[in-house]
C-alpha atoms as a PDB file:
ATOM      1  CA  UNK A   1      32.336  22.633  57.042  1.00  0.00           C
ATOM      2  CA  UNK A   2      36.119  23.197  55.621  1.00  0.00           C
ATOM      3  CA  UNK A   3      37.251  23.675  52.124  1.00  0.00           C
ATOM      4  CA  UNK A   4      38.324  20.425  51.867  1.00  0.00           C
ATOM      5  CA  UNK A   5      35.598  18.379  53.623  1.00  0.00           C
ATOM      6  CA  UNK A   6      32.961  20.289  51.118  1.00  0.00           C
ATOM      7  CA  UNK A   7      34.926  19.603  48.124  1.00  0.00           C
ATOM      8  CA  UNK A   8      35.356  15.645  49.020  1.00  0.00           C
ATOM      9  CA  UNK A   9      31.333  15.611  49.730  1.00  0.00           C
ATOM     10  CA  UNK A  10      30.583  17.278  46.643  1.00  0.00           C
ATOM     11  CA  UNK A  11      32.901  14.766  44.868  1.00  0.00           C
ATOM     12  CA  UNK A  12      31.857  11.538  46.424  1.00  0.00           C
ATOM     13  CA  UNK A  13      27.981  12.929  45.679  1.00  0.00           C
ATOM     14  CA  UNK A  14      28.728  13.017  41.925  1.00  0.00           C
ATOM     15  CA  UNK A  15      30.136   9.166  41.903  1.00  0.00           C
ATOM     16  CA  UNK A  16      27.130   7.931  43.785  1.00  0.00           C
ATOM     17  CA  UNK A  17      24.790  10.524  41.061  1.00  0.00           C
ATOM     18  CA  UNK A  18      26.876   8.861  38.243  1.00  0.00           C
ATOM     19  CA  UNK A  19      25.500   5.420  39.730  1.00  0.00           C
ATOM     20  CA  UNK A  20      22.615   6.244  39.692  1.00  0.00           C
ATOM     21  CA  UNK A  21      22.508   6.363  36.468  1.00  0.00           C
ATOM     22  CA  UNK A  22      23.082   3.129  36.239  1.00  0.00           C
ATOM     23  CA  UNK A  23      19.539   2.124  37.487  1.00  0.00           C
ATOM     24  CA  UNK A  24      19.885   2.728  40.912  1.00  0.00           C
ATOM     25  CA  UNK A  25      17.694   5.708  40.882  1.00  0.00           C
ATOM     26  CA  UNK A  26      17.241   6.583  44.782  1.00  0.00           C
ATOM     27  CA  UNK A  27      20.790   6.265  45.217  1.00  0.00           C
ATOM     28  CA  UNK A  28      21.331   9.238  41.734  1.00  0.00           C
ATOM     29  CA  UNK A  29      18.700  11.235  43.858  1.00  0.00           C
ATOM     30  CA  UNK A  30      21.261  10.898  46.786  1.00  0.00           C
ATOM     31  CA  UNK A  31      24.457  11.428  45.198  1.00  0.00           C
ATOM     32  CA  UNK A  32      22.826  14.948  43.323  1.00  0.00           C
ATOM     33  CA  UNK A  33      21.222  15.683  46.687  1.00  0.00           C
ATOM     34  CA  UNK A  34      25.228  15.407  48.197  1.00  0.00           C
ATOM     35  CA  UNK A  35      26.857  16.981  45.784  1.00  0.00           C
ATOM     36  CA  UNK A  36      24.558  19.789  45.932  1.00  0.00           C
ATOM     37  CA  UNK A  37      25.302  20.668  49.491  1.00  0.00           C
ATOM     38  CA  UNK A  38      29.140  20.174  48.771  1.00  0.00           C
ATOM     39  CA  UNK A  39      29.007  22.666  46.268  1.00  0.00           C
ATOM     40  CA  UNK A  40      26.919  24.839  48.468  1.00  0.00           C
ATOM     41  CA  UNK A  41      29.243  24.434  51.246  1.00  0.00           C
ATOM     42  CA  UNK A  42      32.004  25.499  48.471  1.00  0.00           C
ATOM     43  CA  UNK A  43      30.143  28.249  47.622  1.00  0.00           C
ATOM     44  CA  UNK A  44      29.985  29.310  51.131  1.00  0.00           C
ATOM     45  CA  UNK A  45      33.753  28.942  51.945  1.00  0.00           C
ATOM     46  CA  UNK A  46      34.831  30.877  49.004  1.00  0.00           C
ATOM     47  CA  UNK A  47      31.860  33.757  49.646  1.00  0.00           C
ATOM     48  CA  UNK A  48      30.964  33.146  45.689  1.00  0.00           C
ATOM     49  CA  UNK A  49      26.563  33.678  46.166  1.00  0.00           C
ATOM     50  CA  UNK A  50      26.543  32.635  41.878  1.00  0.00           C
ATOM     51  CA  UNK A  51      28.235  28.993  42.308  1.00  0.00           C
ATOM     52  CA  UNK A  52      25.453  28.704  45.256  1.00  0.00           C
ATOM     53  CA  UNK A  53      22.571  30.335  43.393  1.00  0.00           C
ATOM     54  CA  UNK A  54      23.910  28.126  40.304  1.00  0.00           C
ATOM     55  CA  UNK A  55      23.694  24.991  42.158  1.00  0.00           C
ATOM     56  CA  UNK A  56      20.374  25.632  43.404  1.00  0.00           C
ATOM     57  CA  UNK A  57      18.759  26.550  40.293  1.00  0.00           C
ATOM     58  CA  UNK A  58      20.429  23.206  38.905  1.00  0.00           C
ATOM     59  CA  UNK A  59      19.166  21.270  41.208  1.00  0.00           C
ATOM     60  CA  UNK A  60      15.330  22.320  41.176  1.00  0.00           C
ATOM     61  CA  UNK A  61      15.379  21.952  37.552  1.00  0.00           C
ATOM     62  CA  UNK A  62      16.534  18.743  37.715  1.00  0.00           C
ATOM     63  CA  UNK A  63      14.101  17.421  40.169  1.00  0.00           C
ATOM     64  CA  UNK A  64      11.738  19.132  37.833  1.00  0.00           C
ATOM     65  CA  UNK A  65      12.738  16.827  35.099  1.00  0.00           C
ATOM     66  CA  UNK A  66      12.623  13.983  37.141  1.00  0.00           C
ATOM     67  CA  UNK A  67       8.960  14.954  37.777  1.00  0.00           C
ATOM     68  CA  UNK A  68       8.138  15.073  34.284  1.00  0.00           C
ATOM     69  CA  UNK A  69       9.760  11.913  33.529  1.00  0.00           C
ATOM     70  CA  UNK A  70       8.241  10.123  35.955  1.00  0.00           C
ATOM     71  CA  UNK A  71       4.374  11.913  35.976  1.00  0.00           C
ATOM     72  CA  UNK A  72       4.707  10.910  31.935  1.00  0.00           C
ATOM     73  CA  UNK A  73       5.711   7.389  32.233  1.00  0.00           C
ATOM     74  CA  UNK A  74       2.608   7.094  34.521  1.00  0.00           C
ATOM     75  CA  UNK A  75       0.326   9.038  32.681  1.00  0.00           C
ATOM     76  CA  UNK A  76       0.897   7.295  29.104  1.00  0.00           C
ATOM     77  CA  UNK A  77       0.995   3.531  30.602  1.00  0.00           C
ATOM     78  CA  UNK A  78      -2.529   4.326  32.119  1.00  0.00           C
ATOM     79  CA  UNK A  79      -4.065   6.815  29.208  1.00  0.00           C
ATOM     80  CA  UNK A  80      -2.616   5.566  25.741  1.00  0.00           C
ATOM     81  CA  UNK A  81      -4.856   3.944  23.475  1.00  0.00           C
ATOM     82  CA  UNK A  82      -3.860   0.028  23.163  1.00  0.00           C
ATOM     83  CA  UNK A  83      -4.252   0.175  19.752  1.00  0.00           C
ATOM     84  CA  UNK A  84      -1.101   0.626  17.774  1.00  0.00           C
ATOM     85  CA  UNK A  85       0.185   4.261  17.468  1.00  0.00           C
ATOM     86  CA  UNK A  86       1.143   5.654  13.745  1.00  0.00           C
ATOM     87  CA  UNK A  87       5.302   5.299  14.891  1.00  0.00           C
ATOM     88  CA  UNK A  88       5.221   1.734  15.973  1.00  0.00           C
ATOM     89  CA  UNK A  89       3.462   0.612  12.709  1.00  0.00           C
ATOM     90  CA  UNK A  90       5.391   2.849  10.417  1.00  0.00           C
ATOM     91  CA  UNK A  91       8.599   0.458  12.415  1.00  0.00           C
ATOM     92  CA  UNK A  92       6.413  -2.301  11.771  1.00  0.00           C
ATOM     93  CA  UNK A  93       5.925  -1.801   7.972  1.00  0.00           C
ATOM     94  CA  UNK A  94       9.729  -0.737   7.325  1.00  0.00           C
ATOM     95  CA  UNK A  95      11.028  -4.561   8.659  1.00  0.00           C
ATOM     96  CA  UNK A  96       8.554  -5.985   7.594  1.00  0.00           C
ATOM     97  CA  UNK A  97       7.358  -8.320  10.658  1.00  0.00           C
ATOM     98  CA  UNK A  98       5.092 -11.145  10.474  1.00  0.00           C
ATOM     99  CA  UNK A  99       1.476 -10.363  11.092  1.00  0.00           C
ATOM    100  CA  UNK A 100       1.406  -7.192   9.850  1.00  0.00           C
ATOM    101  CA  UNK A 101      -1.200  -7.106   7.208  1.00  0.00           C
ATOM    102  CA  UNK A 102       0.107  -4.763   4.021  1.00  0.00           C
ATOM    103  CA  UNK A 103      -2.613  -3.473   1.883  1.00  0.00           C
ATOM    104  CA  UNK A 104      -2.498  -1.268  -1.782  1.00  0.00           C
ATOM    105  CA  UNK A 105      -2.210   2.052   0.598  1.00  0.00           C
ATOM    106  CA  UNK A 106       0.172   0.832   3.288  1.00  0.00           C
ATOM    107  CA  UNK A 107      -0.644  -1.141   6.507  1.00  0.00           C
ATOM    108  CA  UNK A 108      -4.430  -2.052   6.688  1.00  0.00           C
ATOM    109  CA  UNK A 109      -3.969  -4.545   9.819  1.00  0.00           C
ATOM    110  CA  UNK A 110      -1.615  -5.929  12.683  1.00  0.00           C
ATOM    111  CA  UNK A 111      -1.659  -8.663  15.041  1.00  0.00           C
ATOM    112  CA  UNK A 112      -0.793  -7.565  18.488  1.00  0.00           C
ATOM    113  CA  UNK A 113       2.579  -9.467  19.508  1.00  0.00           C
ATOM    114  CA  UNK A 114       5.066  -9.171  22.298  1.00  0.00           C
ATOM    115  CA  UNK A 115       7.526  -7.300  19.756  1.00  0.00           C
ATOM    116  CA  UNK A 116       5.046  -4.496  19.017  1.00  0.00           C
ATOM    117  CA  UNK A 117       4.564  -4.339  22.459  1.00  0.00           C
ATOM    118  CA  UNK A 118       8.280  -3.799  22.627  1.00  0.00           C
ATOM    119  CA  UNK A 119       8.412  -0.808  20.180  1.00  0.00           C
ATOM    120  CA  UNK A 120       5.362   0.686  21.719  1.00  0.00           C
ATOM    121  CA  UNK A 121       6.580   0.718  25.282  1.00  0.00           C
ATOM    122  CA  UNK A 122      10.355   1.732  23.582  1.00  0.00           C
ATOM    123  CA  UNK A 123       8.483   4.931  21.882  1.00  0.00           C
ATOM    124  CA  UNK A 124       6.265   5.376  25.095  1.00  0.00           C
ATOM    125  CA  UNK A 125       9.778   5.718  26.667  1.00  0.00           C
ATOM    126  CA  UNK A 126      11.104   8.111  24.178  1.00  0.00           C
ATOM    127  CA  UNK A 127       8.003  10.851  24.362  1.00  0.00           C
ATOM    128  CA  UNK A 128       8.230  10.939  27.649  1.00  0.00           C
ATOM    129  CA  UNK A 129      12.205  11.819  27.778  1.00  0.00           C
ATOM    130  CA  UNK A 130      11.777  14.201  25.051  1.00  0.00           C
ATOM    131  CA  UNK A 131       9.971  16.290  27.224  1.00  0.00           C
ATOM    132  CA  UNK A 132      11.667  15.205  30.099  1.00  0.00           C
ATOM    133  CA  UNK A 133      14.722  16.564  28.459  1.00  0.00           C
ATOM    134  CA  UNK A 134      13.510  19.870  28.217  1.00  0.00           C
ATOM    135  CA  UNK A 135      14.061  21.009  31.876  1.00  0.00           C
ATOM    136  CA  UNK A 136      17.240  18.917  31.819  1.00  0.00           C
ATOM    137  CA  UNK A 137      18.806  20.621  29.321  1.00  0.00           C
ATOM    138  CA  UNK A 138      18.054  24.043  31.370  1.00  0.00           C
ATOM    139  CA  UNK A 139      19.930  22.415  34.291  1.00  0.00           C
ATOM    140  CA  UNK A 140      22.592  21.323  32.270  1.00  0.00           C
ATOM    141  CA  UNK A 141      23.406  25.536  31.461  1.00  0.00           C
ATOM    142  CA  UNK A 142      23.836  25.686  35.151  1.00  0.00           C
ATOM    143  CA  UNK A 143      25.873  22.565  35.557  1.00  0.00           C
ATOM    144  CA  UNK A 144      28.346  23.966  32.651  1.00  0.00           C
ATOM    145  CA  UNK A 145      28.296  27.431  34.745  1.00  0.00           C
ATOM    146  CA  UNK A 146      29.192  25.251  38.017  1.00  0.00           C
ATOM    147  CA  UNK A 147      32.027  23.174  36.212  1.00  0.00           C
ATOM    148  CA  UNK A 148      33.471  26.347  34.710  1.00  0.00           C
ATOM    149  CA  UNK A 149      33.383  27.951  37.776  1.00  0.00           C
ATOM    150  CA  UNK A 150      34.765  24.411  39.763  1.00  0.00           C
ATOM    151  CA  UNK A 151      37.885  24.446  36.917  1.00  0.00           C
ATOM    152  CA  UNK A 152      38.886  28.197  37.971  1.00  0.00           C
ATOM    153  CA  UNK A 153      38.906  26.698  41.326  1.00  0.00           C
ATOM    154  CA  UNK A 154      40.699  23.646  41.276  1.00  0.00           C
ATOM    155  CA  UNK A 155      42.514  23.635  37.741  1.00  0.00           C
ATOM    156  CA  UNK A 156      41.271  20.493  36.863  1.00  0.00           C
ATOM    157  CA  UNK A 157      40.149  20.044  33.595  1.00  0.00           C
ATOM    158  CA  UNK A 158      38.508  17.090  33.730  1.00  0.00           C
ATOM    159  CA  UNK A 159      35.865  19.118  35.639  1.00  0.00           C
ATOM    160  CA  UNK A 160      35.162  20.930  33.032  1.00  0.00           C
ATOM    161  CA  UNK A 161      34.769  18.211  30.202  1.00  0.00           C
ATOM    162  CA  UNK A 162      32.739  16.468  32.586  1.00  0.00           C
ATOM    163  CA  UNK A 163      30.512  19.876  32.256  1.00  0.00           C
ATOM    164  CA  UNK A 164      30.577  20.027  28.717  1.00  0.00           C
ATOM    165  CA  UNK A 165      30.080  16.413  28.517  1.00  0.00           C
ATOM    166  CA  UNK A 166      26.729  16.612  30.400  1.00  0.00           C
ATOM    167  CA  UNK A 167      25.339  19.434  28.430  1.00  0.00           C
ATOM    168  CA  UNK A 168      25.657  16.862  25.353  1.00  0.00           C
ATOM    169  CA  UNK A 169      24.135  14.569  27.382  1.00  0.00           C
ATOM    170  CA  UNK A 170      21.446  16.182  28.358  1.00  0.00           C
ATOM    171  CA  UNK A 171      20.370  16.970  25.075  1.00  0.00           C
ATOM    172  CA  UNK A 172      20.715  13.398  23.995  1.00  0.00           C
ATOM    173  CA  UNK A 173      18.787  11.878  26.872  1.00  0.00           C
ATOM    174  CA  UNK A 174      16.068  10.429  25.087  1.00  0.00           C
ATOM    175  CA  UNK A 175      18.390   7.904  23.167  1.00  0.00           C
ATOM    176  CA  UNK A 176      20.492   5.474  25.352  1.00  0.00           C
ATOM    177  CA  UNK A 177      24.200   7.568  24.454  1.00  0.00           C
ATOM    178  CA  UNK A 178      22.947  10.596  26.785  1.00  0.00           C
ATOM    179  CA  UNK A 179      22.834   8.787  29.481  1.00  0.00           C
ATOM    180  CA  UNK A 180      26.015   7.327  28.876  1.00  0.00           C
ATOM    181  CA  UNK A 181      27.607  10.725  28.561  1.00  0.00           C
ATOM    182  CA  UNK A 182      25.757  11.630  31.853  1.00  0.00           C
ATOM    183  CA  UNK A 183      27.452   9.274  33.671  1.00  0.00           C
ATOM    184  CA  UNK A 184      30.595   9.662  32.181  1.00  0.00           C
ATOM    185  CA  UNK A 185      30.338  13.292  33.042  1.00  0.00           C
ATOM    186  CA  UNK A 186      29.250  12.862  37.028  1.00  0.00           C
ATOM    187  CA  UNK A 187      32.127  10.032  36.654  1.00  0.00           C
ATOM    188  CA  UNK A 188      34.568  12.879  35.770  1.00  0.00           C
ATOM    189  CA  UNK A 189      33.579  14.997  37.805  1.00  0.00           C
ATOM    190  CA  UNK A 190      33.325  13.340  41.013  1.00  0.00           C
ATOM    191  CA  UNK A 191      37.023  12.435  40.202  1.00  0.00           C
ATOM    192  CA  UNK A 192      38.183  15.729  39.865  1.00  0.00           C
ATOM    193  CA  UNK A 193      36.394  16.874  42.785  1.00  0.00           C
ATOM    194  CA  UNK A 194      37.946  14.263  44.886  1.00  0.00           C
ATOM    195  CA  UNK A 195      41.414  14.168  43.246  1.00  0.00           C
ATOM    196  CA  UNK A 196      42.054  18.409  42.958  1.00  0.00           C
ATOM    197  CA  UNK A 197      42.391  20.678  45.760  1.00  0.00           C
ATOM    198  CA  UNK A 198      40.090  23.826  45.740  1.00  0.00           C
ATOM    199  CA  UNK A 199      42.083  27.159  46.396  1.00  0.00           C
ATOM    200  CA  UNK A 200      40.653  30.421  46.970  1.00  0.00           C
ATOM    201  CA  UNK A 201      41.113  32.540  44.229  1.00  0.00           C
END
């Protein structure tokens, strides 16, 4: 594969990851599955083995948060105790919802209701991308390394905000503006991909 045909594959795989951010989730496996071999090919064109070892390495950390994302989801829908867990009635207590008994030493009672059941499956949510996060936040190091490595390529830098950009992200995954910035950042970096030529150095 050319220069150019790797750098437009890599590109159009980082729009489609960016979508799948969005909630189409086989289609983000996809477009990081893409962009990883058009970044490979890259690699290959330009005889750089660290922009290919980079990729790699982001890649199986990536999948490895994935994993942990979705073993934990599994695991504490199936294992946590129904009863209420010391977060959700600390939220409870705080607004003060109806059917929460209050007694001299706190909470001393609850009534099981479709919005507890909300905050419970919202805080189920957030464990499990807290540790989710962890192994994401090692792939983002590489995906900085890539971008920074993309921008001495091409130039272009909205490559390398969209690097920087998913770093933050990353780190803010378990709350709803990481994965905004992660799609922002495939979004900008698909675009430079596909916009920017790639020279040899």
């Amino acid at each position: 594969m050319d220069l150019g045909s790797a750098r437009v594959l890599a590109g159009v795989g980082a729009i489609l990851a960016g979508v799948g951010f969005l909630g189409y989730g086989v289609l983000g496996v996809v477009g990081m599955v893409i962009f990883l071999v058009g970044i490979i090919e890259i690699a290959n064109n330009l005889r750089d083995n660290t922009l290919r070892n980079d990729a790699i390495t982001w890649f199986i950390l990536t999948i490895v948060a994935f994993a942990v994302f979705i073993t934990g989801l599994f695991l504490l829908f199936f294992i946590h105790n129904p009863a209420f867990s010391m977060l959700v009635m600390i939220m409870t207590h705080a607004i003060g919802m109806p059917g929460v008994y209050y007694g001299r030493n706190g909470v001393s009672g609850f009534v099981y209701t479709p919005f507890t059941e909300f905050l419970q499956f919202m805080e189920l949510i957030m464990v499990v991308s807290i540790f989710a996060s962890i192994p994401l936040i090692a792939s983002s190091v590489f995906m900085y390394r890539i971008t920074k490595k993309t921008h001495a390529y091409t130039g272009s830098n909205y490559v390398r905000i969209g690097g920087l950009l998913y770093v933050i992200g990353a780190a803010l995954t378990p709350i709803v503006i990481g994965l905004i910035l992660l799609l922002i950042a495939w979004i900008m970096i698909g675009a430079a991909l596909l916009t920017t030529e790639v020279k040899h150095p």
